[in-house]
N, C-alpha and C. Protein backbone atom coordinates (compact mmCIF):
# COMPACT_ATOMS: atom_id res chain seq x y z
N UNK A 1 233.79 141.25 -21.07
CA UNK A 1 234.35 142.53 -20.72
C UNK A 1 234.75 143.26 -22.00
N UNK A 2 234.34 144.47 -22.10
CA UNK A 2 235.07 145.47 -23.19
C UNK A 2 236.01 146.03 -23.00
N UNK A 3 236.79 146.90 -23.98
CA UNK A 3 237.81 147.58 -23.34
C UNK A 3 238.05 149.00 -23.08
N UNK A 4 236.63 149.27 -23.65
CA UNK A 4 236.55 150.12 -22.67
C UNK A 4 236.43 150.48 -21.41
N UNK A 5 235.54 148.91 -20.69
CA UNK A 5 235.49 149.20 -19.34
C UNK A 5 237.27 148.56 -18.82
N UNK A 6 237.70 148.00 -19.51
CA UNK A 6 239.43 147.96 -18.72
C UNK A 6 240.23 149.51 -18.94
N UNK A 7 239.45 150.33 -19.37
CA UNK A 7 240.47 151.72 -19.52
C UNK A 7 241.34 151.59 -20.55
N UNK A 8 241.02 150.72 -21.84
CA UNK A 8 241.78 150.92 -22.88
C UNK A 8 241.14 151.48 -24.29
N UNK A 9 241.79 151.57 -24.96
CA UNK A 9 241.23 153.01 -26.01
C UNK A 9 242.40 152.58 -27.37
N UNK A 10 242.06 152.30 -27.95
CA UNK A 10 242.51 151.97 -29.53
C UNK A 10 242.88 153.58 -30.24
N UNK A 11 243.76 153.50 -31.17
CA UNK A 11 244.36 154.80 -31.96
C UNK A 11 243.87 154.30 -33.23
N UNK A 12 242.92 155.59 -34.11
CA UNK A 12 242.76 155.04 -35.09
C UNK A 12 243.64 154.92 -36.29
N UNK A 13 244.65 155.93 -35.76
CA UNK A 13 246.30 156.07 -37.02
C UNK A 13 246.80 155.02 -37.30
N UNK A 14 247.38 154.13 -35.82
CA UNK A 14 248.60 153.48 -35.88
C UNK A 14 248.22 151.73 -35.65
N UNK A 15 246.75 151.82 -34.76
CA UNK A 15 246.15 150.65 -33.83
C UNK A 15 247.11 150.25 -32.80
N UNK A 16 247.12 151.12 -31.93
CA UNK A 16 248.39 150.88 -30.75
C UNK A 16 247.04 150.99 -29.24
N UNK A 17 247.15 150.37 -28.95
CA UNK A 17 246.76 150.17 -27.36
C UNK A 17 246.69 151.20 -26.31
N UNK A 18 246.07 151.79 -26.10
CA UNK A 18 246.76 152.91 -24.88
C UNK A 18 246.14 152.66 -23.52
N UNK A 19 246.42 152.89 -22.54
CA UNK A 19 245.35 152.73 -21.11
C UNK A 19 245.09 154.61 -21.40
N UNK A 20 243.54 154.88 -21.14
CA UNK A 20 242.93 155.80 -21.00
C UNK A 20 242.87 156.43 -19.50
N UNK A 21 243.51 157.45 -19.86
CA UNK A 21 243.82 158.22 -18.54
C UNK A 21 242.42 158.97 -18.11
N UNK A 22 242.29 159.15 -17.05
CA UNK A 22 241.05 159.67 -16.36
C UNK A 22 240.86 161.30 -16.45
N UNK A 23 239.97 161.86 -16.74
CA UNK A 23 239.41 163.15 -16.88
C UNK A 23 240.30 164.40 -18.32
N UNK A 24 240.84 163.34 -18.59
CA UNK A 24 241.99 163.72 -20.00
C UNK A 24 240.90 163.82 -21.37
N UNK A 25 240.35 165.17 -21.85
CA UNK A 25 239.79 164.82 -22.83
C UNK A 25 240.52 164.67 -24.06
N UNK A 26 241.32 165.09 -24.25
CA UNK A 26 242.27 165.16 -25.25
C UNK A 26 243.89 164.32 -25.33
N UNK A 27 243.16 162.95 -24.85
CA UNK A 27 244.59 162.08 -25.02
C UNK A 27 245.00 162.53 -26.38
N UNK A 28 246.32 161.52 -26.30
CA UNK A 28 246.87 161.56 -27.88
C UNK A 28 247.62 160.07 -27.11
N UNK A 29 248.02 159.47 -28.65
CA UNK A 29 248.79 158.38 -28.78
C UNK A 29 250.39 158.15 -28.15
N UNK A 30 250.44 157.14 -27.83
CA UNK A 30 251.11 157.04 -27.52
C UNK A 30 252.68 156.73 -28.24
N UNK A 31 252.35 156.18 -28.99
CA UNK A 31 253.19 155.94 -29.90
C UNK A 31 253.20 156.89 -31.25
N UNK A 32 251.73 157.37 -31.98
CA UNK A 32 251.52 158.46 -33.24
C UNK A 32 252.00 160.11 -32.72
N UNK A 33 250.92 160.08 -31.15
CA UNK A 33 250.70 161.11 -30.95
C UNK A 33 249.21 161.51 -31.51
N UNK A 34 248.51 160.82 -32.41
CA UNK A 34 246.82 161.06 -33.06
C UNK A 34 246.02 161.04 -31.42
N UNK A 35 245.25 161.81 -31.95
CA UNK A 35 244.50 161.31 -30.54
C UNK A 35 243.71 160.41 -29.80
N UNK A 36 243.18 160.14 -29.81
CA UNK A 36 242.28 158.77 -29.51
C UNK A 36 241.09 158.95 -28.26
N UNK A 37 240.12 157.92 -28.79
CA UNK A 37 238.88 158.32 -28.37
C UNK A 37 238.05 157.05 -27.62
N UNK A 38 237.70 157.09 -27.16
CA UNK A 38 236.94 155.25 -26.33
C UNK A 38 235.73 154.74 -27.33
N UNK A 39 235.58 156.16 -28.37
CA UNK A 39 234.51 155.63 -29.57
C UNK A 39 234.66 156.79 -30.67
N UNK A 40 235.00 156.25 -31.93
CA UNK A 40 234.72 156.58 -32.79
C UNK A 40 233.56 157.96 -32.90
N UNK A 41 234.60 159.12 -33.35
CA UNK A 41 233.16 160.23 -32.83
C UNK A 41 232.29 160.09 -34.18
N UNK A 42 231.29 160.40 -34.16
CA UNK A 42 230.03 160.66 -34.98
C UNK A 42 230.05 159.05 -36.07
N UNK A 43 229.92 157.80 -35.54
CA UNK A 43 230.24 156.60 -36.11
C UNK A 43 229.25 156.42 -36.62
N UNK A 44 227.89 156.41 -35.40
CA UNK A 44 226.80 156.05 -35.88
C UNK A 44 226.04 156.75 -36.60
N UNK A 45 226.65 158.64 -37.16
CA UNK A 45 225.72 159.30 -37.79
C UNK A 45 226.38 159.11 -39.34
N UNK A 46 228.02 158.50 -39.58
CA UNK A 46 228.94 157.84 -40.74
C UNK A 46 227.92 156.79 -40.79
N UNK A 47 227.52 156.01 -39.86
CA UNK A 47 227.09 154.43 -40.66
C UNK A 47 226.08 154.63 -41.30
N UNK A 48 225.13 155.42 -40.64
CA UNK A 48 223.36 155.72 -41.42
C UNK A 48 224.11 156.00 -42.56
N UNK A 49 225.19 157.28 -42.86
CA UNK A 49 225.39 157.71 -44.13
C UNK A 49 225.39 156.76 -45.05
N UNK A 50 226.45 155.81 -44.35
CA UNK A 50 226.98 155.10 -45.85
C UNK A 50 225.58 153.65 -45.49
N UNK A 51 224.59 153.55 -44.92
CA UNK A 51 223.90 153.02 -45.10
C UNK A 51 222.96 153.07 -46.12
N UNK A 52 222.49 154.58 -45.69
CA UNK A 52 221.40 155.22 -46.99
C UNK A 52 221.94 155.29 -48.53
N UNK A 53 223.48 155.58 -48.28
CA UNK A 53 223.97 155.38 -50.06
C UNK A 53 224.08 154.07 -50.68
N UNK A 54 224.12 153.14 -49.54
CA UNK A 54 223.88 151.75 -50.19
C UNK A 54 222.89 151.66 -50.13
N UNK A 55 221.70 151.98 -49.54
CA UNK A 55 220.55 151.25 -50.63
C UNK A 55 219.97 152.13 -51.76
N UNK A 56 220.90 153.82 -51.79
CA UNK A 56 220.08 153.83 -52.45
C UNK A 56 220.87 153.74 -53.60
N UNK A 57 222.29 153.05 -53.71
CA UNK A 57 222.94 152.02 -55.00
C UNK A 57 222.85 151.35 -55.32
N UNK A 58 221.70 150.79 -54.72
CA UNK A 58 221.11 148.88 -54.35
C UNK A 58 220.39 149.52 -55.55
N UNK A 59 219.86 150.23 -55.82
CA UNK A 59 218.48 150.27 -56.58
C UNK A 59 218.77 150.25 -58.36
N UNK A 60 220.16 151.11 -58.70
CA UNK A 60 220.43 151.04 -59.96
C UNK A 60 221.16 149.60 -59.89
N UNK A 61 221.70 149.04 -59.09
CA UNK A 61 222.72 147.63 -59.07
C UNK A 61 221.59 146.24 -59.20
N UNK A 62 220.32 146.78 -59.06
CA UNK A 62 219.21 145.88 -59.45
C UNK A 62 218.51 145.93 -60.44
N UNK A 63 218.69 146.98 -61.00
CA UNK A 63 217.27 147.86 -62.35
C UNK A 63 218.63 147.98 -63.94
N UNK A 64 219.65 148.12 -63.54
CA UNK A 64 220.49 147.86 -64.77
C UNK A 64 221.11 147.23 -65.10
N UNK A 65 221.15 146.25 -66.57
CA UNK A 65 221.78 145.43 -66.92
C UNK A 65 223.32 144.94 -66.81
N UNK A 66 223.51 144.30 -66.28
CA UNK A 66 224.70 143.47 -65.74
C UNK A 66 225.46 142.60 -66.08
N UNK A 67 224.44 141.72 -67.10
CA UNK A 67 224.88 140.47 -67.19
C UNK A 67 224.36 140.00 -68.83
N UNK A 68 224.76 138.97 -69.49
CA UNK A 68 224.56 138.30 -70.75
C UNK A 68 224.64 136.70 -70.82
N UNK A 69 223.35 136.16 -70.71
CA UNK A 69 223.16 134.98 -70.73
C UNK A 69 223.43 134.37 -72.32
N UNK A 70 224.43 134.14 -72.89
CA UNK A 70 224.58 133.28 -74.16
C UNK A 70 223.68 131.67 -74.67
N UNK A 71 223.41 132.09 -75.28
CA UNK A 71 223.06 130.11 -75.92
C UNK A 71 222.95 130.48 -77.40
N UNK A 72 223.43 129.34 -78.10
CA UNK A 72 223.84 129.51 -79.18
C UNK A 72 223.96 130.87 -80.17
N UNK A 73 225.09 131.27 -79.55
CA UNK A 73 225.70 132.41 -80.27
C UNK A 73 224.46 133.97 -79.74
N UNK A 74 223.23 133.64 -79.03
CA UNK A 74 221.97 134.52 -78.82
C UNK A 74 222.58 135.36 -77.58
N UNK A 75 222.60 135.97 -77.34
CA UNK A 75 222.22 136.86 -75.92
C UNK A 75 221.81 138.09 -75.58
N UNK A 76 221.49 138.33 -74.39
CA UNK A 76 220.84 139.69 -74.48
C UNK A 76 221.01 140.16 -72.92
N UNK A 77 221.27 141.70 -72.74
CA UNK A 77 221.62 141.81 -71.60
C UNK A 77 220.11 141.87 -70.71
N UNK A 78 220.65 141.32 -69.43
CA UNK A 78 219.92 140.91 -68.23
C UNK A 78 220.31 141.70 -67.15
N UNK A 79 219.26 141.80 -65.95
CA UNK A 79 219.53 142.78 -64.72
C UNK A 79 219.61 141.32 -63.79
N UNK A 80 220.49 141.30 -62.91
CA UNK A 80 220.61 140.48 -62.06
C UNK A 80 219.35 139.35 -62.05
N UNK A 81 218.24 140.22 -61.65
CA UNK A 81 216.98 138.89 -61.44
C UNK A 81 216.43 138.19 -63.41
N UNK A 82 216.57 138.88 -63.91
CA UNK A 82 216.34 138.34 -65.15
C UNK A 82 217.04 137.42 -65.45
N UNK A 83 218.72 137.72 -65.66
CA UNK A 83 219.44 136.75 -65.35
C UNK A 83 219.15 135.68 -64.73
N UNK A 84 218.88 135.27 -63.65
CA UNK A 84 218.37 134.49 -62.68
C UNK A 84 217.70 134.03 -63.57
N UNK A 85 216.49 134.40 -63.73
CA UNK A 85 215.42 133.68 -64.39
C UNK A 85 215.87 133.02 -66.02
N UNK A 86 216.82 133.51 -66.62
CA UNK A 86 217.20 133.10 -68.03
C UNK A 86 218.34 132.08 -67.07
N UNK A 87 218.97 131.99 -66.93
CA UNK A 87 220.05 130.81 -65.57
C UNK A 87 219.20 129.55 -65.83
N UNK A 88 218.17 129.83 -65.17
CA UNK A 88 216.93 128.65 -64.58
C UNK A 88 216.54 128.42 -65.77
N UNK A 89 216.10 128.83 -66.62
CA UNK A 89 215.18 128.47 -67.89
C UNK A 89 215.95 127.85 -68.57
N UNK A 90 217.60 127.79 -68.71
CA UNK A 90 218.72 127.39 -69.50
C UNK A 90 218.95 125.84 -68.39
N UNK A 91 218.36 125.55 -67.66
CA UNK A 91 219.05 124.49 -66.71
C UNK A 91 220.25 124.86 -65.79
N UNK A 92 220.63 126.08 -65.35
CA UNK A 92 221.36 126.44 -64.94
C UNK A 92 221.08 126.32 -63.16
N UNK A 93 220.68 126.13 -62.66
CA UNK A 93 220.18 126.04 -61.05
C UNK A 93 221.59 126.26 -60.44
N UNK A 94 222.31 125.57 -60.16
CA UNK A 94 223.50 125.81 -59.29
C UNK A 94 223.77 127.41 -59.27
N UNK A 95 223.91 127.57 -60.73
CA UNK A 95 224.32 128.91 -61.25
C UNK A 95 223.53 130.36 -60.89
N UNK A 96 222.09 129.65 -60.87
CA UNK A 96 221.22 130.69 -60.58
C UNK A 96 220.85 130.99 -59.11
N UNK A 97 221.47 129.85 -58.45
CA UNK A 97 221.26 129.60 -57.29
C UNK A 97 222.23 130.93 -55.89
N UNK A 98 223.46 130.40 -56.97
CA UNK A 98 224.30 131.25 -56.59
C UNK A 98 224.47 132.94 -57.19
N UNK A 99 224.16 133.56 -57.76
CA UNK A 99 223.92 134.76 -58.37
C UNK A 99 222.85 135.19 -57.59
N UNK A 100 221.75 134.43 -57.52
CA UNK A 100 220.62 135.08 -56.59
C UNK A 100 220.82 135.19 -55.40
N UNK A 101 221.56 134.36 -54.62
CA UNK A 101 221.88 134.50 -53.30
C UNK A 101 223.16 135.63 -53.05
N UNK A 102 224.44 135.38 -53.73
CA UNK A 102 225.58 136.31 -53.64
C UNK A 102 224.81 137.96 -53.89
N UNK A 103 223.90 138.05 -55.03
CA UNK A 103 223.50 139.39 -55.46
C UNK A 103 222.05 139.90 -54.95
N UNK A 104 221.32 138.99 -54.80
CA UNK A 104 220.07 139.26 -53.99
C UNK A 104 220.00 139.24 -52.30
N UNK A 105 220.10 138.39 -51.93
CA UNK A 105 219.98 137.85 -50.61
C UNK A 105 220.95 138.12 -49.84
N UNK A 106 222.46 138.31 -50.10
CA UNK A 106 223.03 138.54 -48.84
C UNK A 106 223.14 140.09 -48.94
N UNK A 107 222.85 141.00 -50.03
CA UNK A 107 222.91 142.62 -49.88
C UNK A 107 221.65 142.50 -49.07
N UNK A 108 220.54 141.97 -49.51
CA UNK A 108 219.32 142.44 -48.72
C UNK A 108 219.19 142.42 -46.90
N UNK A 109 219.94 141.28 -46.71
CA UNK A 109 219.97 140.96 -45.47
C UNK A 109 220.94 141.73 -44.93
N UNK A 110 222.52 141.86 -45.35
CA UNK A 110 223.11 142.96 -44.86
C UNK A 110 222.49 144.59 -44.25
N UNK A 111 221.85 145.05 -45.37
CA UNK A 111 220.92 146.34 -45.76
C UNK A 111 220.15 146.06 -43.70
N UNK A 112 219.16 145.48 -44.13
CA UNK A 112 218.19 145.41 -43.30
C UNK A 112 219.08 144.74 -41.68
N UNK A 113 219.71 143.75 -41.97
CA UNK A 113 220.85 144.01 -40.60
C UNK A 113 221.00 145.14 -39.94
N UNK A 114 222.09 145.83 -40.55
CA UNK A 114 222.86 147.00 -40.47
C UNK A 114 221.73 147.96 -39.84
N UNK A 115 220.38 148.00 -40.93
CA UNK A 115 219.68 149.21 -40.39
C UNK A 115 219.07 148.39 -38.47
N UNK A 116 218.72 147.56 -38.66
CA UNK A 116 218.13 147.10 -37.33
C UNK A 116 219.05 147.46 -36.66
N UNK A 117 220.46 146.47 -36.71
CA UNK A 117 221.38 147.52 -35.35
C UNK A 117 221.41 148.45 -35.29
N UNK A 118 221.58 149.55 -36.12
CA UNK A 118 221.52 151.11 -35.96
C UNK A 118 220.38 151.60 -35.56
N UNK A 119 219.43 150.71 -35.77
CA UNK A 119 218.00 151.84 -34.89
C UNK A 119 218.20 150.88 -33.32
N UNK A 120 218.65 149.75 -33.29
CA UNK A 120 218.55 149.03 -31.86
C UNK A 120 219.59 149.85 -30.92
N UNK A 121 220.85 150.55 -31.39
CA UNK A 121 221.29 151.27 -30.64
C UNK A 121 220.92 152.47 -30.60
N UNK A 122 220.65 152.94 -30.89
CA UNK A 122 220.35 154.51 -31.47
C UNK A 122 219.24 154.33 -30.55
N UNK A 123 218.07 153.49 -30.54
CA UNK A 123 217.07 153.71 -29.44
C UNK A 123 216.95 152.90 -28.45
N UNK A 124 218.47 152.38 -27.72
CA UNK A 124 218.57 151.55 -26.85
C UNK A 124 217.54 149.99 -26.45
N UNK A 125 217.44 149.33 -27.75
CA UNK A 125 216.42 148.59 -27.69
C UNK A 125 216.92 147.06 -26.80
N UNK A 126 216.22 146.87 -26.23
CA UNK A 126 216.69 145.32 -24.71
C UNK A 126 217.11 144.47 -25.89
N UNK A 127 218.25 144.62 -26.53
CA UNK A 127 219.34 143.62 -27.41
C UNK A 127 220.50 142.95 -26.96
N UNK A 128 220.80 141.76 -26.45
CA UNK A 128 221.89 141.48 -25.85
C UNK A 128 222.69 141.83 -26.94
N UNK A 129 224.26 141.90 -25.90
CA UNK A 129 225.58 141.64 -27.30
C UNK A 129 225.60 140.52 -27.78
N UNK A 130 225.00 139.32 -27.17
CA UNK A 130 225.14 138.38 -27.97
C UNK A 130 224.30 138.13 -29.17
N UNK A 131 223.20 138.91 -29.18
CA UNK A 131 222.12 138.92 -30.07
C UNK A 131 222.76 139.96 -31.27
N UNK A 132 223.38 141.04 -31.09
CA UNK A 132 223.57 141.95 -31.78
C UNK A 132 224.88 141.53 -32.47
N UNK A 133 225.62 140.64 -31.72
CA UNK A 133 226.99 140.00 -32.78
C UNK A 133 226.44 139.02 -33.62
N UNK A 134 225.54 138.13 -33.10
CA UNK A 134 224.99 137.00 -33.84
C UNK A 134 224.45 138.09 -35.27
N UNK A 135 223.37 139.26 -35.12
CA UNK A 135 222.85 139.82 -36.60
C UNK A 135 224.34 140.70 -36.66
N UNK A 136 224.76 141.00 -36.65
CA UNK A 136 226.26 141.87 -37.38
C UNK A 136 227.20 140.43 -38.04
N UNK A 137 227.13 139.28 -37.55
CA UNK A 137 228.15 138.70 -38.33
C UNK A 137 227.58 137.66 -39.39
């Protein structure tokens, strides 16, 4: 059950509880007085936003140097995957293991998450909630 279908409605000011009164477009809080809404207005046209600016920050956060792999007194700056690859070449595996996954792999999968739910709702695609919490978390 959601709560929206119990007739309750979250404040985004204060996070106070309200029961949603019937044919009332313009509640307000109960406790702020803010008004409150059964959804977040224009959420899903905010998420594309800040979707599209992350990837398209993904792109300099991959293409510019980041990082400085040292060995004897040598180094030279590296972009995330170079890094990686100077990590590995140094015997570093654990190290590279983890840099590639924290900086490669879980933005990518986030990215491409995020966009699948947003087009799975946006075009009502046969997604259970349980399917759609399993890729959101």
């Amino acid at each position: 059950m959601r709560a929206i279908d119990a007739g309750i409605v979250v404040c985004n000011e204060c996070h106070e509880l309200n029961r949603q009164t019937t044919g009332d477009a313009s509640q307000t809080c109960m406790r702020c007085g803010a008004r409150v809404h059964p959804r977040r207005p224009d959420s899903i046209m905010r998420t594309w936003a800040l979707l599209i600016a992350a990837s398209i920050l993904y792109i300099p956060a991959n293409v510019l140097p980041i990082m400085t792999v040292s060995s004897f007194g040598q180094g030279t700056p590296d972009t995330i995957m170079s890094g990686v690859i100077a990590l590995l070449k140094h015997g570093m595996v654990p190290i590279a293991a983890v840099v590639f996954t924290a900086s490669i792999l879980v933005p990518t999968f986030k990215l491409v998450g995020i966009g699948l739910l947003l087009y799975s709702v946006q075009r009502r695609q046969p997604l259970s909630a349980r399917q759609r919490i399993w890729m959101y978390r």
